[in-house]
Protein backbone atom coordinates (compact mmCIF):
# COMPACT_ATOMS: atom_id res chain seq x y z
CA UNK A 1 -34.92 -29.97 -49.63
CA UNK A 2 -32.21 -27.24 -48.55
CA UNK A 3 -30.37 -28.80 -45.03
CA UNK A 4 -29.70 -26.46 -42.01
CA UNK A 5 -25.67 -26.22 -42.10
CA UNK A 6 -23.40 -27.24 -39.41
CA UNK A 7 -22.47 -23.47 -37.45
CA UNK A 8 -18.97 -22.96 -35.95
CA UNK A 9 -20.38 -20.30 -33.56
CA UNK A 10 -23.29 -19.01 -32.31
CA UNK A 11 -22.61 -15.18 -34.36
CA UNK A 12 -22.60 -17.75 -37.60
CA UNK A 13 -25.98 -18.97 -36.93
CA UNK A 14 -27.71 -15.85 -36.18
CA UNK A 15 -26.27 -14.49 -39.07
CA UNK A 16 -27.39 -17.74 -41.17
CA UNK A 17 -31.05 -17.15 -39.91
CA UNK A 18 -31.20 -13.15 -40.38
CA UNK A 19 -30.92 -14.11 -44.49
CA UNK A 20 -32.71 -17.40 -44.78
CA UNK A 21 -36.23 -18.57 -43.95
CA UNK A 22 -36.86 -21.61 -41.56
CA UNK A 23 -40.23 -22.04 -44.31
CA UNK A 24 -37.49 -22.80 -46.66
CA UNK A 25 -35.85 -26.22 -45.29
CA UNK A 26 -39.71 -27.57 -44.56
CA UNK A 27 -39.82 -28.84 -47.96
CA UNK A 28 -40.64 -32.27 -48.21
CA UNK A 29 -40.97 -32.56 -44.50
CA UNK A 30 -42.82 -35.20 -42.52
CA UNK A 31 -45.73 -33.85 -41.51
CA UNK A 32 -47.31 -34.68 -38.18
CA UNK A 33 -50.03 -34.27 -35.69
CA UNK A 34 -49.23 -33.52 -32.20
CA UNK A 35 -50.65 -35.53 -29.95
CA UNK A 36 -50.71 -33.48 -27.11
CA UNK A 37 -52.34 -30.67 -28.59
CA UNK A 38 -54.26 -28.25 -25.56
CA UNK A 39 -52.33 -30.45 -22.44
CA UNK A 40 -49.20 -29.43 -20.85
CA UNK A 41 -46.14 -32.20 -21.07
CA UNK A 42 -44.30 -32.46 -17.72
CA UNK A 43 -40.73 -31.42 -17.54
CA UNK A 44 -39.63 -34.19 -15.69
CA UNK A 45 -41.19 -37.37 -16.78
CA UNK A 46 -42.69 -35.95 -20.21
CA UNK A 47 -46.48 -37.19 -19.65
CA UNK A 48 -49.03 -34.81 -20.79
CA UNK A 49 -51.72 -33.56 -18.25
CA UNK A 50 -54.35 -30.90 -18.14
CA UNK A 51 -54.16 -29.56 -14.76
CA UNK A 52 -51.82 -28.95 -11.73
CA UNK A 53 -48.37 -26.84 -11.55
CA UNK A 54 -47.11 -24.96 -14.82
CA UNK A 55 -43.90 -26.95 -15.12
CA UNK A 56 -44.89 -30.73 -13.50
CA UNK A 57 -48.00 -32.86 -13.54
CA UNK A 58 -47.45 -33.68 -9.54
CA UNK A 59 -45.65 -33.38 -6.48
CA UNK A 60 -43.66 -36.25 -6.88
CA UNK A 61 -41.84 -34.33 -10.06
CA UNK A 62 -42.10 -31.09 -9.19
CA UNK A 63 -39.95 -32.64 -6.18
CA UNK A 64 -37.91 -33.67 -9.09
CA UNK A 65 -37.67 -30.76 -10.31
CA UNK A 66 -36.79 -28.45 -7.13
CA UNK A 67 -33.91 -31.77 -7.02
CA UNK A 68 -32.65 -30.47 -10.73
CA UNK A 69 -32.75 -27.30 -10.27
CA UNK A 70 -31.21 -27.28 -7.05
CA UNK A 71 -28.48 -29.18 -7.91
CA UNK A 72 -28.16 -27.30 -10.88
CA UNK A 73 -28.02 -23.55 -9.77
CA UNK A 74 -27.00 -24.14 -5.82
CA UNK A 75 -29.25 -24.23 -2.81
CA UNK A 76 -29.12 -20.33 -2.34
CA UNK A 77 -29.20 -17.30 -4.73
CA UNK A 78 -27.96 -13.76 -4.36
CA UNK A 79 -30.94 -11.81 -4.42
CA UNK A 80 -30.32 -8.09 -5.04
CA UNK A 81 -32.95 -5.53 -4.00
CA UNK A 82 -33.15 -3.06 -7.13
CA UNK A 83 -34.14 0.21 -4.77
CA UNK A 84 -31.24 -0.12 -2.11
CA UNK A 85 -28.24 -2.60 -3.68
CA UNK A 86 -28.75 -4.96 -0.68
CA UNK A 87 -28.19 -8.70 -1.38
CA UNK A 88 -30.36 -11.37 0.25
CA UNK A 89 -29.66 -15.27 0.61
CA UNK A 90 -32.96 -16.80 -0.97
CA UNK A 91 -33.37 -20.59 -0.97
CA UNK A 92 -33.57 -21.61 -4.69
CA UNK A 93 -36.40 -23.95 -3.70
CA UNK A 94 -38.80 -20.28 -2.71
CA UNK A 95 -37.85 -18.96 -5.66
CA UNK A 96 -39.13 -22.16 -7.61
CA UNK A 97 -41.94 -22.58 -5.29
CA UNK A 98 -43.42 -19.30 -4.68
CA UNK A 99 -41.69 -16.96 -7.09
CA UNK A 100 -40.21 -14.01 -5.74
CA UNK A 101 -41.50 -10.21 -4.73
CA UNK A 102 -39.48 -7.65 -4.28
CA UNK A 103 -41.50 -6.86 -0.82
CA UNK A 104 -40.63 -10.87 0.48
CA UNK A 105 -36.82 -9.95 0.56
CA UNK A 106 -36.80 -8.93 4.09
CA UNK A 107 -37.91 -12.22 5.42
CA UNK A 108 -34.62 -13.65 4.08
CA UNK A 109 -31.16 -13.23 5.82
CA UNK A 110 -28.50 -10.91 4.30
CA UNK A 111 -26.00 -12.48 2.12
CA UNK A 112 -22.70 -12.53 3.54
CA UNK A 113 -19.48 -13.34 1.27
């Protein structure tokens, strides 16, 4: 079986893949069954489920998550309207939450530098 080389850069790799086939290091591969097939496996703490929030299984991770992500990417974005240039300060936690809508922007305060 071919292996996948080590790439020294990201431009290497994509230019690796355009002229190779992944079907063509699966030779001789281990095959499996997934045992999760049709459920959703939580982000946080990687148990499947069948219902609930896309990303989490319950509110105790998708706490988690909002933590992570938080953390991760600060507690506020800049949020620029696309018809007027006006920035907004948007908790990261609505945007996880409850998405965001170009039409909620004025129920958040202007972003000041």
């Amino acid at each position: 079986m071919a292996e996948i080389p080590k790439f020294e850069s990201e431009d290497a790799e994509r230019d690796f893949w355009a002229k190779h086939e992944s079907t063509d290091f699966l030779e001789g591969a281990e095959e499996i069954t997934l045992e999760y097939a049709g459920k959703r496996v939580c982000l946080i703490c990687h148990q499947p489920y069948e219902e609930g929030r896309e990303l989490t299984c319950s509110d105790d991770c998708h706490q988690e998550l909002v933590k992570r992500l938080t953390a991760k990417f600060g507690e506020f974005k800049k949020v620029i309207r696309q018809s007027t240039g006006v920035a907004y300060k948007v908790p990261t936690r609505d945007i996880i939450d409850r998405g965001l809508r170009e039409q909620d922007l004025d129920q958040y305060p202007l972003w000041e530098e």
